[in-house]
N, C-alpha and C. Protein backbone atom coordinates (compact mmCIF):
# COMPACT_ATOMS: atom_id res chain seq x y z
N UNK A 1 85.11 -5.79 149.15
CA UNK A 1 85.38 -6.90 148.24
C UNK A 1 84.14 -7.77 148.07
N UNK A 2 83.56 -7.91 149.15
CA UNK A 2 82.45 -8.81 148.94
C UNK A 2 81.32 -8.41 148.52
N UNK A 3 80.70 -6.82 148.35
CA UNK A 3 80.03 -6.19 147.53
C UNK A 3 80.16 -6.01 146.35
N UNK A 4 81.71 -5.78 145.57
CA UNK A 4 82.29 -6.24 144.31
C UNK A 4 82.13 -7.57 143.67
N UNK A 5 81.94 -8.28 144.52
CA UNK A 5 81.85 -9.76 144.01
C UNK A 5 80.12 -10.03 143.88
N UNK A 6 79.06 -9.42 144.87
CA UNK A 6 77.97 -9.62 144.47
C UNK A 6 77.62 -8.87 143.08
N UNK A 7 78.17 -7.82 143.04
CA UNK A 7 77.66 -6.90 141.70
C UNK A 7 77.92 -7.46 140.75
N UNK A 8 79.14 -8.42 140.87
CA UNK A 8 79.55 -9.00 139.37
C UNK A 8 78.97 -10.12 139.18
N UNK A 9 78.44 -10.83 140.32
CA UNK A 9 77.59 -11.91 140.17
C UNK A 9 76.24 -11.43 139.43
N UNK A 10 75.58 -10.57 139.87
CA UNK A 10 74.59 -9.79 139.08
C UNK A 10 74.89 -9.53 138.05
N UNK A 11 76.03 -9.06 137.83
CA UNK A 11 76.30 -8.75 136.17
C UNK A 11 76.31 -9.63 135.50
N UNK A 12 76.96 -10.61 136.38
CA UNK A 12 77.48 -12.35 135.26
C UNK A 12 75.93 -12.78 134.70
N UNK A 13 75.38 -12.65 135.83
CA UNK A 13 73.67 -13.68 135.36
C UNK A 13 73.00 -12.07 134.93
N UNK A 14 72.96 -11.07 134.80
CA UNK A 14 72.22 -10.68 133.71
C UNK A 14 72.38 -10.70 131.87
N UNK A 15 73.62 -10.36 132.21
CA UNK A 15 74.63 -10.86 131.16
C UNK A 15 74.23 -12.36 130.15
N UNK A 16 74.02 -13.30 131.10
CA UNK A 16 73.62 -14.56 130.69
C UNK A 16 72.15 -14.77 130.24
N UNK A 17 71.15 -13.90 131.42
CA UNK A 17 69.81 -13.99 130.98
C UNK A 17 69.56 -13.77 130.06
N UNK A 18 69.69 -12.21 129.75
CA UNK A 18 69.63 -11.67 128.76
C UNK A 18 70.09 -12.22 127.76
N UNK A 19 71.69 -12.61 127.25
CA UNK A 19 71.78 -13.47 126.17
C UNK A 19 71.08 -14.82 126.19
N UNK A 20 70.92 -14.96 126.58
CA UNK A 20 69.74 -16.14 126.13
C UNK A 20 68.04 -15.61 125.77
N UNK A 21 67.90 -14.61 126.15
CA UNK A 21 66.62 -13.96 125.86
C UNK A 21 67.20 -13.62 124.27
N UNK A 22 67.63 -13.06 124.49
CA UNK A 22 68.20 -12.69 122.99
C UNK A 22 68.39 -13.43 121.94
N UNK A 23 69.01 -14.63 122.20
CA UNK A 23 69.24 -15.76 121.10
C UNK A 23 67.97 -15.97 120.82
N UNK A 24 67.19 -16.51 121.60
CA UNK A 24 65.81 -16.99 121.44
C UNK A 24 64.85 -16.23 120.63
N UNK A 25 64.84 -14.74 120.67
CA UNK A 25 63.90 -13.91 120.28
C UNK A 25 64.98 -13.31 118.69
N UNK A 26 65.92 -13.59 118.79
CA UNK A 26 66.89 -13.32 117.60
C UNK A 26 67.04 -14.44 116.29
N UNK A 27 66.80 -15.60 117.28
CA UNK A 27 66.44 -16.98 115.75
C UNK A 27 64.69 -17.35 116.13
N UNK A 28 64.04 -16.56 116.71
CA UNK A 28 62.40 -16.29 115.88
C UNK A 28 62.55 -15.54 115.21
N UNK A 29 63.18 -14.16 115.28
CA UNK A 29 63.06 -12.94 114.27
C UNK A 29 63.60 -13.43 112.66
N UNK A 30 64.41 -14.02 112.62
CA UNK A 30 65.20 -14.60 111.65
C UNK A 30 64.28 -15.83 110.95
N UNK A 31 63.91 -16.90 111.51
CA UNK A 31 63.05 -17.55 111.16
C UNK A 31 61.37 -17.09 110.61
N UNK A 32 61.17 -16.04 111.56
CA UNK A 32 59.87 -15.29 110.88
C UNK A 32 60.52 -14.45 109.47
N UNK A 33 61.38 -13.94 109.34
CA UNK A 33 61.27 -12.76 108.49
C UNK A 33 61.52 -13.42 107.23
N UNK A 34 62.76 -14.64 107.52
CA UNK A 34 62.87 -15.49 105.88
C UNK A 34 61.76 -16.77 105.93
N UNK A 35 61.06 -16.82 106.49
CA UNK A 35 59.71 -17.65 105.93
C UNK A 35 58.73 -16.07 105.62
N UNK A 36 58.99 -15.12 105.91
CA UNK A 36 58.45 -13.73 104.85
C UNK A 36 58.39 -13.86 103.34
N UNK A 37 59.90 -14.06 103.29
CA UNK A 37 60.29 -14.15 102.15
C UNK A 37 60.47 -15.78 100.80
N UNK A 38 60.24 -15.42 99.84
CA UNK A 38 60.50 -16.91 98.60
C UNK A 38 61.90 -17.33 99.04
N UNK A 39 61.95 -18.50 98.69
CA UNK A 39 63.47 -19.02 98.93
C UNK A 39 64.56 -18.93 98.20
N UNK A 40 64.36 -18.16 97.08
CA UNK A 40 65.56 -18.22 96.25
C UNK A 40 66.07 -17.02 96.28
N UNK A 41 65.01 -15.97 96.45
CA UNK A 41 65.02 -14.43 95.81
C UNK A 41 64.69 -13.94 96.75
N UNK A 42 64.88 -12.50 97.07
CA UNK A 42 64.29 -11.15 98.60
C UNK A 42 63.13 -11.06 97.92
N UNK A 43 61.98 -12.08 97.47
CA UNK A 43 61.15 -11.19 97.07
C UNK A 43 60.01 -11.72 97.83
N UNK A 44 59.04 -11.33 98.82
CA UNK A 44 58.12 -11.21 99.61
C UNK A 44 56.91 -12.16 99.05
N UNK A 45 56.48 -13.07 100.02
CA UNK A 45 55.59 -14.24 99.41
C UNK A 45 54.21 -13.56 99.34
N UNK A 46 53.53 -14.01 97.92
CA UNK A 46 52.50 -13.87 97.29
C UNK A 46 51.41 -13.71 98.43
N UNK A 47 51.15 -14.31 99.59
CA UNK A 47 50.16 -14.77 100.53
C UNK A 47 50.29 -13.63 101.32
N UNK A 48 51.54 -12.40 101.42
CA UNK A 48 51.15 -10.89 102.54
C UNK A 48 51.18 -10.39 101.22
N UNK A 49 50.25 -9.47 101.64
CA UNK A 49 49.69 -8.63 100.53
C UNK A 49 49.48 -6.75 101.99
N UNK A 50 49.22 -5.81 101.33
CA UNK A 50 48.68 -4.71 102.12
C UNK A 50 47.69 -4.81 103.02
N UNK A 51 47.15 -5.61 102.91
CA UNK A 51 45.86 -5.58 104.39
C UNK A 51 46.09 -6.45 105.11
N UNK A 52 47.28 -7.57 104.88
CA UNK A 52 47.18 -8.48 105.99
C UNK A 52 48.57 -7.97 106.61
N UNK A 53 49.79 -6.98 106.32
CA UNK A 53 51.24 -6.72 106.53
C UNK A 53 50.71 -6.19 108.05
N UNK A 54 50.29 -5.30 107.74
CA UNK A 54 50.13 -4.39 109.08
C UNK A 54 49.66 -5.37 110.45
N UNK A 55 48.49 -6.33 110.30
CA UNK A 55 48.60 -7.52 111.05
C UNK A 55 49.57 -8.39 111.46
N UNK A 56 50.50 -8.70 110.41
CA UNK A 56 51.57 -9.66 110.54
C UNK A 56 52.10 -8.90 111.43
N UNK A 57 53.00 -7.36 111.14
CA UNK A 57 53.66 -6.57 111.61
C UNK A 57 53.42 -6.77 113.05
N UNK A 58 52.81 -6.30 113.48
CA UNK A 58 52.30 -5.98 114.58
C UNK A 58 52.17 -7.61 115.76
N UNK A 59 52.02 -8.57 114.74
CA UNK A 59 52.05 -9.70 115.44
C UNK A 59 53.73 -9.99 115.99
N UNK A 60 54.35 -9.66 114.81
CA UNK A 60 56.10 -10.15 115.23
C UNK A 60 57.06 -8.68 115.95
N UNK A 61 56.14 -7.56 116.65
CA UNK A 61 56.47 -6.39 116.88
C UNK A 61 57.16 -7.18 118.19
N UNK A 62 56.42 -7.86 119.15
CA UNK A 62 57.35 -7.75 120.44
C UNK A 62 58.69 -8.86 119.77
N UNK A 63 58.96 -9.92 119.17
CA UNK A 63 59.83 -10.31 118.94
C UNK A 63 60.94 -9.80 118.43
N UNK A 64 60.52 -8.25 117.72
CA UNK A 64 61.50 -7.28 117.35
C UNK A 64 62.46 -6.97 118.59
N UNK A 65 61.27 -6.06 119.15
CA UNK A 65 61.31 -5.29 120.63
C UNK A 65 62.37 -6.09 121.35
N UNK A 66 62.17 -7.81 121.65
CA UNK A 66 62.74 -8.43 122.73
C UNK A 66 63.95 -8.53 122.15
N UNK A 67 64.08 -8.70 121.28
CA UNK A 67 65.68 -8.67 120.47
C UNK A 67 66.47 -7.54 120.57
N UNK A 68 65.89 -6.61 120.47
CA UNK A 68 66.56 -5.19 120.79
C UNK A 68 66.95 -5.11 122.38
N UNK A 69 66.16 -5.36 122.70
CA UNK A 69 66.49 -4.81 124.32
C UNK A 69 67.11 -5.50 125.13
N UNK A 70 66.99 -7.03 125.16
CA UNK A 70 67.82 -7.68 125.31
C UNK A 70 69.35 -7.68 125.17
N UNK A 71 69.50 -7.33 123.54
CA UNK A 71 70.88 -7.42 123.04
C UNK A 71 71.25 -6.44 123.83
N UNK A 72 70.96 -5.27 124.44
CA UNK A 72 71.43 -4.02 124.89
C UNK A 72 72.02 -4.17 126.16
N UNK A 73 71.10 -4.74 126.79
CA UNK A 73 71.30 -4.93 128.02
C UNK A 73 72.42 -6.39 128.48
N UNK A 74 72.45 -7.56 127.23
CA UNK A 74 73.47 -8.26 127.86
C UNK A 74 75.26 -7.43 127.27
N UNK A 75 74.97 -6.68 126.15
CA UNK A 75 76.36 -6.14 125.87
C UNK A 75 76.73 -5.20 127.44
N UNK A 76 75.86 -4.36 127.74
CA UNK A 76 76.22 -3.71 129.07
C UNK A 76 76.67 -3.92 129.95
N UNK A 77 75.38 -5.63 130.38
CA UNK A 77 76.12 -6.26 131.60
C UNK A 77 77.29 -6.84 131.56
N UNK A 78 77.37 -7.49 130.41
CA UNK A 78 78.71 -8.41 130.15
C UNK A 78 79.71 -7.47 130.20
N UNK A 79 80.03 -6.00 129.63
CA UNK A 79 81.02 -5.05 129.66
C UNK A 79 81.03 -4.87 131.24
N UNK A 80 80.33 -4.96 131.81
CA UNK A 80 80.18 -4.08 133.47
C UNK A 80 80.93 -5.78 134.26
N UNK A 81 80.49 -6.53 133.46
CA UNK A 81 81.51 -7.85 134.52
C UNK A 81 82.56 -7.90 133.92
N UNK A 82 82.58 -8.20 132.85
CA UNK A 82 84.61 -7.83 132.31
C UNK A 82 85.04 -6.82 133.41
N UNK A 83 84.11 -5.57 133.38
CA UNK A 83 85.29 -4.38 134.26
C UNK A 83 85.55 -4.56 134.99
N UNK A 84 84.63 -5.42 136.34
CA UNK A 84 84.66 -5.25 138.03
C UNK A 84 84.69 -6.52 138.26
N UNK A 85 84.94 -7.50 137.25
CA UNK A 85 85.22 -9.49 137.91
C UNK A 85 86.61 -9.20 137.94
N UNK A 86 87.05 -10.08 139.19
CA UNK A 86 88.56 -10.68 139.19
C UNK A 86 89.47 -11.36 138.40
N UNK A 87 88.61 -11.73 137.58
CA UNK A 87 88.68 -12.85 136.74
C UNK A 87 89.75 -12.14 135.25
N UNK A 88 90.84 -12.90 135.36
CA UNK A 88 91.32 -12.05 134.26
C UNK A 88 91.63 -13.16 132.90
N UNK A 89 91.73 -12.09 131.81
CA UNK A 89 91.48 -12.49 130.84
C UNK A 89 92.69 -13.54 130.12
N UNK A 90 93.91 -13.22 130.60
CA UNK A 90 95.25 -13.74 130.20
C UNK A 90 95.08 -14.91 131.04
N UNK A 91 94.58 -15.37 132.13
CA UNK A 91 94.61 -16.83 132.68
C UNK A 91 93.18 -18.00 132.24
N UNK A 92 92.13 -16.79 131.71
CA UNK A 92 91.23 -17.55 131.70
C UNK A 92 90.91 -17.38 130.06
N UNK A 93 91.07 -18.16 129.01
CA UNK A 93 90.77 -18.23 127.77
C UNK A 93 89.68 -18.35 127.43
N UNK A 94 88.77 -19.07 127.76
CA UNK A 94 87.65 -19.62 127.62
C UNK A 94 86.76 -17.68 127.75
N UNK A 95 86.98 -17.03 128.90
CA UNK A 95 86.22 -15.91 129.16
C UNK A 95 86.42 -15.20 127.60
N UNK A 96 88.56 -15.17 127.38
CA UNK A 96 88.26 -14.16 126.38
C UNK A 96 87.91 -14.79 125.00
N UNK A 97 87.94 -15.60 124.89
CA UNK A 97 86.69 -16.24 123.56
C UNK A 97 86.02 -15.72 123.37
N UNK A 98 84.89 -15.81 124.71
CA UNK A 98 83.33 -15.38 124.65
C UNK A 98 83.23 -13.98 124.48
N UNK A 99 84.28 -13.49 124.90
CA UNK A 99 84.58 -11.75 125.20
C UNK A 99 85.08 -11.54 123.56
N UNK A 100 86.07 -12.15 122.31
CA UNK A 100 85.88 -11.89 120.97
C UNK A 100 84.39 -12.35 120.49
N UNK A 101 84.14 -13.35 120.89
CA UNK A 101 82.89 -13.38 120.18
C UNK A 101 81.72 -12.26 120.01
N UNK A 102 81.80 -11.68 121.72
CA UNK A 102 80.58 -10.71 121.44
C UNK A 102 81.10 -9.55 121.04
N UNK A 103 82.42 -9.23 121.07
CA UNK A 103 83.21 -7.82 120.77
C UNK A 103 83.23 -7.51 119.62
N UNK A 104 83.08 -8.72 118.64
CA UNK A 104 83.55 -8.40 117.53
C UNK A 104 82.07 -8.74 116.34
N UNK A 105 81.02 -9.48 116.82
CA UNK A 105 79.80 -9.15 116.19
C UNK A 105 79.37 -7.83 116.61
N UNK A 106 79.98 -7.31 117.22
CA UNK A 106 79.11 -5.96 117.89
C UNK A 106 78.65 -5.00 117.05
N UNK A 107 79.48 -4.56 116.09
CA UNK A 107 79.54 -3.63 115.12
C UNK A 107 78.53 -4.20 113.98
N UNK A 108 78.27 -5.31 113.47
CA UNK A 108 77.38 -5.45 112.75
C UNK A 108 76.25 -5.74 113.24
N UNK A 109 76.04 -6.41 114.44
CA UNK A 109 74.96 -6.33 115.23
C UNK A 109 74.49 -4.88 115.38
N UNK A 110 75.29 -3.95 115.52
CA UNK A 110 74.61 -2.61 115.57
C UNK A 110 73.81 -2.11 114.72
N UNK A 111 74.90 -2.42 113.35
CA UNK A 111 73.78 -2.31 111.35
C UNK A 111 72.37 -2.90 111.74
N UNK A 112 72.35 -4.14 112.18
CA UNK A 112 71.26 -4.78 112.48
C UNK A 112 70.41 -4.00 113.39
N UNK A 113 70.74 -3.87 114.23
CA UNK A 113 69.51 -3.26 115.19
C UNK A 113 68.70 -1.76 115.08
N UNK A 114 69.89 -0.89 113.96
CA UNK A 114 69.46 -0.05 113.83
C UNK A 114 68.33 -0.11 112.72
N UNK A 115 68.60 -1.18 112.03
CA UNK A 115 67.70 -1.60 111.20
C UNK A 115 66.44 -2.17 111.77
N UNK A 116 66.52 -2.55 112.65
CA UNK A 116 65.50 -3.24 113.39
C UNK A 116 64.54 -1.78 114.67
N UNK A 117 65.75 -1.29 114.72
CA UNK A 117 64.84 0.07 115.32
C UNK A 117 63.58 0.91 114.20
N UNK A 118 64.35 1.08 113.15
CA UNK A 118 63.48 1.58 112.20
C UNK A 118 62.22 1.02 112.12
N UNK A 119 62.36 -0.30 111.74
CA UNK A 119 61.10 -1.26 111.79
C UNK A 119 60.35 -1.02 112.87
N UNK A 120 61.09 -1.50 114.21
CA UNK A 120 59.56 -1.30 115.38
C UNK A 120 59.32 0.63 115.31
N UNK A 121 60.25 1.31 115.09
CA UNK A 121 59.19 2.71 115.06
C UNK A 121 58.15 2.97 114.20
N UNK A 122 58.58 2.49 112.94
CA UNK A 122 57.44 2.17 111.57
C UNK A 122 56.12 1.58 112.02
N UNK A 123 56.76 0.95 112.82
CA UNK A 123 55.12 0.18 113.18
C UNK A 123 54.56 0.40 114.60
N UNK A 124 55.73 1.07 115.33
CA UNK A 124 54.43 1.64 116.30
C UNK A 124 53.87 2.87 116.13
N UNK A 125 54.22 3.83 115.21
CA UNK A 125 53.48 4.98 114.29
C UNK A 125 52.39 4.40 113.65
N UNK A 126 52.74 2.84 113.32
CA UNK A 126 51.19 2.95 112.39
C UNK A 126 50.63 3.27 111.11
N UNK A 127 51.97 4.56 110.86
CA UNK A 127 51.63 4.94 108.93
C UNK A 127 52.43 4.65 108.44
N UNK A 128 52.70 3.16 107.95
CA UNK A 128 53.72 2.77 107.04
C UNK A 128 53.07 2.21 106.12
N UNK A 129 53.25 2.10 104.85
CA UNK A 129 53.13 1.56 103.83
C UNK A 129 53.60 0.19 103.55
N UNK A 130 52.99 -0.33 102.45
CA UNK A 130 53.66 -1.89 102.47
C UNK A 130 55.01 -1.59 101.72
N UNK A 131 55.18 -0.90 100.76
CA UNK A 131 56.90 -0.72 100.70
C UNK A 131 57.89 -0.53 101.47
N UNK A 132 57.21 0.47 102.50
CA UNK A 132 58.17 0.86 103.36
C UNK A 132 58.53 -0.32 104.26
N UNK A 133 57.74 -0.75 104.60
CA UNK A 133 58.34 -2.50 105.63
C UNK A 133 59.13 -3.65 104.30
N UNK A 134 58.34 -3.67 103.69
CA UNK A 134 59.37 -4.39 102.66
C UNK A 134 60.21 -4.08 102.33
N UNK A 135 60.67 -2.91 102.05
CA UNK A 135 62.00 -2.39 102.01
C UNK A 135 63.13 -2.19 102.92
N UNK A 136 62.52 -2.05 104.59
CA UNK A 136 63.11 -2.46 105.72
C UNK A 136 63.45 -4.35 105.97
N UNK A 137 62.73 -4.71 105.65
CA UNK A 137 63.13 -6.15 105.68
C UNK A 137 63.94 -7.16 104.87
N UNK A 138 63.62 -6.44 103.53
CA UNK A 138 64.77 -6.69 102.60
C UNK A 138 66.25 -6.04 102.49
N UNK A 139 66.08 -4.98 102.98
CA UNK A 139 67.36 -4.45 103.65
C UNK A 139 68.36 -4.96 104.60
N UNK A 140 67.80 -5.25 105.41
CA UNK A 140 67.79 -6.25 106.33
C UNK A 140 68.55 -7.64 106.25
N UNK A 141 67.53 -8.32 105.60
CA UNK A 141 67.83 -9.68 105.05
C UNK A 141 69.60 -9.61 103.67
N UNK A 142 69.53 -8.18 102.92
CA UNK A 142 70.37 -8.46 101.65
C UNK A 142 71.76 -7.58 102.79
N UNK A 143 71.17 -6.68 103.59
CA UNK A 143 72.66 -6.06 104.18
C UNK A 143 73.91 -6.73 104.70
N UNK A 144 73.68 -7.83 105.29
CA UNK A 144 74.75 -8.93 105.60
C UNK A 144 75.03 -10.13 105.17
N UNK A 145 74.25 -10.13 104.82
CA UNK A 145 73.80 -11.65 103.96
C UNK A 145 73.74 -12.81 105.03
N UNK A 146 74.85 -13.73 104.66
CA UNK A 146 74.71 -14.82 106.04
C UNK A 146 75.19 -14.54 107.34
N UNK A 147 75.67 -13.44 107.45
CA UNK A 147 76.32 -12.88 109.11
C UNK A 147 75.22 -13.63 110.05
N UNK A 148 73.80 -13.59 109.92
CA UNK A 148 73.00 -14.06 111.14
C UNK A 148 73.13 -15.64 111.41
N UNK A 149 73.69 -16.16 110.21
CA UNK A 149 73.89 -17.42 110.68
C UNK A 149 75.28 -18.17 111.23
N UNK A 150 76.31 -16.93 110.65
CA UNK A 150 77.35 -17.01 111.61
C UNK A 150 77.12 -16.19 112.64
N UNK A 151 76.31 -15.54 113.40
CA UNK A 151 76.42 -15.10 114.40
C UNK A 151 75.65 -16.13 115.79
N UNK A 152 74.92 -17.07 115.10
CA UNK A 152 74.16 -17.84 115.69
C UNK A 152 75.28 -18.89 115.76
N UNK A 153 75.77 -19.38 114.95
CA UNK A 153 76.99 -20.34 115.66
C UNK A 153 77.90 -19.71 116.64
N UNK A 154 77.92 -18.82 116.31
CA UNK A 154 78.87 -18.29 117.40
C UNK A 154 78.43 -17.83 118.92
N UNK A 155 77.67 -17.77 119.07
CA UNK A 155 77.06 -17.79 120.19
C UNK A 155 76.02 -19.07 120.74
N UNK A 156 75.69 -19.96 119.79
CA UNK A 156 75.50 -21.47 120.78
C UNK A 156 76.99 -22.00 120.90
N UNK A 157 77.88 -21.53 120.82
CA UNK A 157 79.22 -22.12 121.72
C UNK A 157 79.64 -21.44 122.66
N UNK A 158 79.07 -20.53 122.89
CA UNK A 158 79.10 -19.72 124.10
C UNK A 158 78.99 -20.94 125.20
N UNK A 159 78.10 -21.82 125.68
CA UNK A 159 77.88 -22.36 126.67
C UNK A 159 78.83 -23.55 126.62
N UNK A 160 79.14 -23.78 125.56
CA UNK A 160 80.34 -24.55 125.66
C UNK A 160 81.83 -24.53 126.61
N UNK A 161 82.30 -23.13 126.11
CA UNK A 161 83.13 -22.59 127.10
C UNK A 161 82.68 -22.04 127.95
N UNK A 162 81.60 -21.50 128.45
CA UNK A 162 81.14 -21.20 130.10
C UNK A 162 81.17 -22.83 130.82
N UNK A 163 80.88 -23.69 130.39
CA UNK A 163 80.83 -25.18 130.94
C UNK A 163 81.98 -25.47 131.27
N UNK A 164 82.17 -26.24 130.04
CA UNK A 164 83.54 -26.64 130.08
C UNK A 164 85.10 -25.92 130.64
N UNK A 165 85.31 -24.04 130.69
CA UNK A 165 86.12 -23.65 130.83
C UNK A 165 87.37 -23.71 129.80
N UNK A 166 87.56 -24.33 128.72
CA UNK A 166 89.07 -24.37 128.11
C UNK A 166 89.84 -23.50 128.38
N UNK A 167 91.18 -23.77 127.59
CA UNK A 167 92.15 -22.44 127.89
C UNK A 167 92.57 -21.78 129.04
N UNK A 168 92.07 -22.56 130.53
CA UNK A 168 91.94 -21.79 131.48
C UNK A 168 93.64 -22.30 132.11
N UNK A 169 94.66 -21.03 132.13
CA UNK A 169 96.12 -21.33 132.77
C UNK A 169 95.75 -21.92 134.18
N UNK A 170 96.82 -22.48 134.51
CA UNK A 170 96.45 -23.68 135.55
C UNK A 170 97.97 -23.10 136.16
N UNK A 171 98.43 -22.47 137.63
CA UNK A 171 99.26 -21.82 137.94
C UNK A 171 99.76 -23.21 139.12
N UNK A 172 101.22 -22.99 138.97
CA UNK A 172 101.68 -24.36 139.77
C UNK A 172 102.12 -23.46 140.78
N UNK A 173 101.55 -24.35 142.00
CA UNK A 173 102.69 -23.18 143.46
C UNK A 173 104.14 -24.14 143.53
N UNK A 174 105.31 -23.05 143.64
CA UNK A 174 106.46 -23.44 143.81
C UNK A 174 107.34 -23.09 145.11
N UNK A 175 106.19 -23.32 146.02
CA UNK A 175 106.93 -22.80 147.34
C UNK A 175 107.57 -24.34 148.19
């Protein structure tokens, strides 16, 4: 029991690290890619042109990277402490919140990342063209439209209910 309980402690705080690595490197990626772009339209600002993309690229490559790997690793851990915490979901509300929240961006987070895989392989090959990244990024940007900014609210309230706890059944002893 008490080896079960360290593992899930490990799980809990990788789980946590990681999403927070993630948020962080997930609203730079977002903030870099639409200051990429004009504000009205997907259409790519006058100032990257073909000789400076591949520079840019390569500058916002690990912020790709950390977003990817991150996200991977807190969906894992967080699934691996749901399985083996004590902690159950019908007494504690607040957990299964956080547990719809990430369950259910998951699937478009996936559109996303696979999209975002493409990109960092494009550019750690090296032979991409300036269409070809512009066309990954505008893809990108037009495939969900505002999902990234509901996905970002939805996860700075994450710490809300890890804090605070709501929803949590409160069991009366009747002996």
């Amino acid at each position: 029991m008490k080896m079960n309980k360290k593992f899930t402690s490990i799980y809990g705080y990788l789980a946590m690290t990681s999403g927070i690595l993630w948020l962080g490197a997930y609203l730079s990626k977002i903030l870099i890619t639409y200051r990429m772009f004009e504000e009205r339209e997907p259409v790519i600002k006058n100032i990257i042109n073909d000789s400076n993309l591949s520079v840019l690229m390569e500058m916002i490559l690990p912020v790709f990277t950390l977003a990817s790997i991150s996200y991977i690793i807190m969906i894992i851990s967080f699934t691996l402490y749901l399985t083996f915490s004590s902690i159950k979901l019908k007494e504690n509300g607040w957990l299964f919140i956080i547990a719809v929240i990430i369950y259910i961006t998951l699937p478009f987070e996936i559109l996303l990342l696979v999209e975002d895989y493409n990109l960092i392989i494009l550019i750690l090959n090296q032979n991409f063209g300036y269409r070809d990244i512009i066309n990954l990024l505008t893809d990108g940007l037009m495939k969900l439209g505002s999902f990234p900014i509901i996905l970002i609210i939805s996860y700075i309230s994450i710490p809300y209910f890890l804090v605070f706890k709501p929803f949590t059944l409160i069991k009366n002893n009747e002996n």
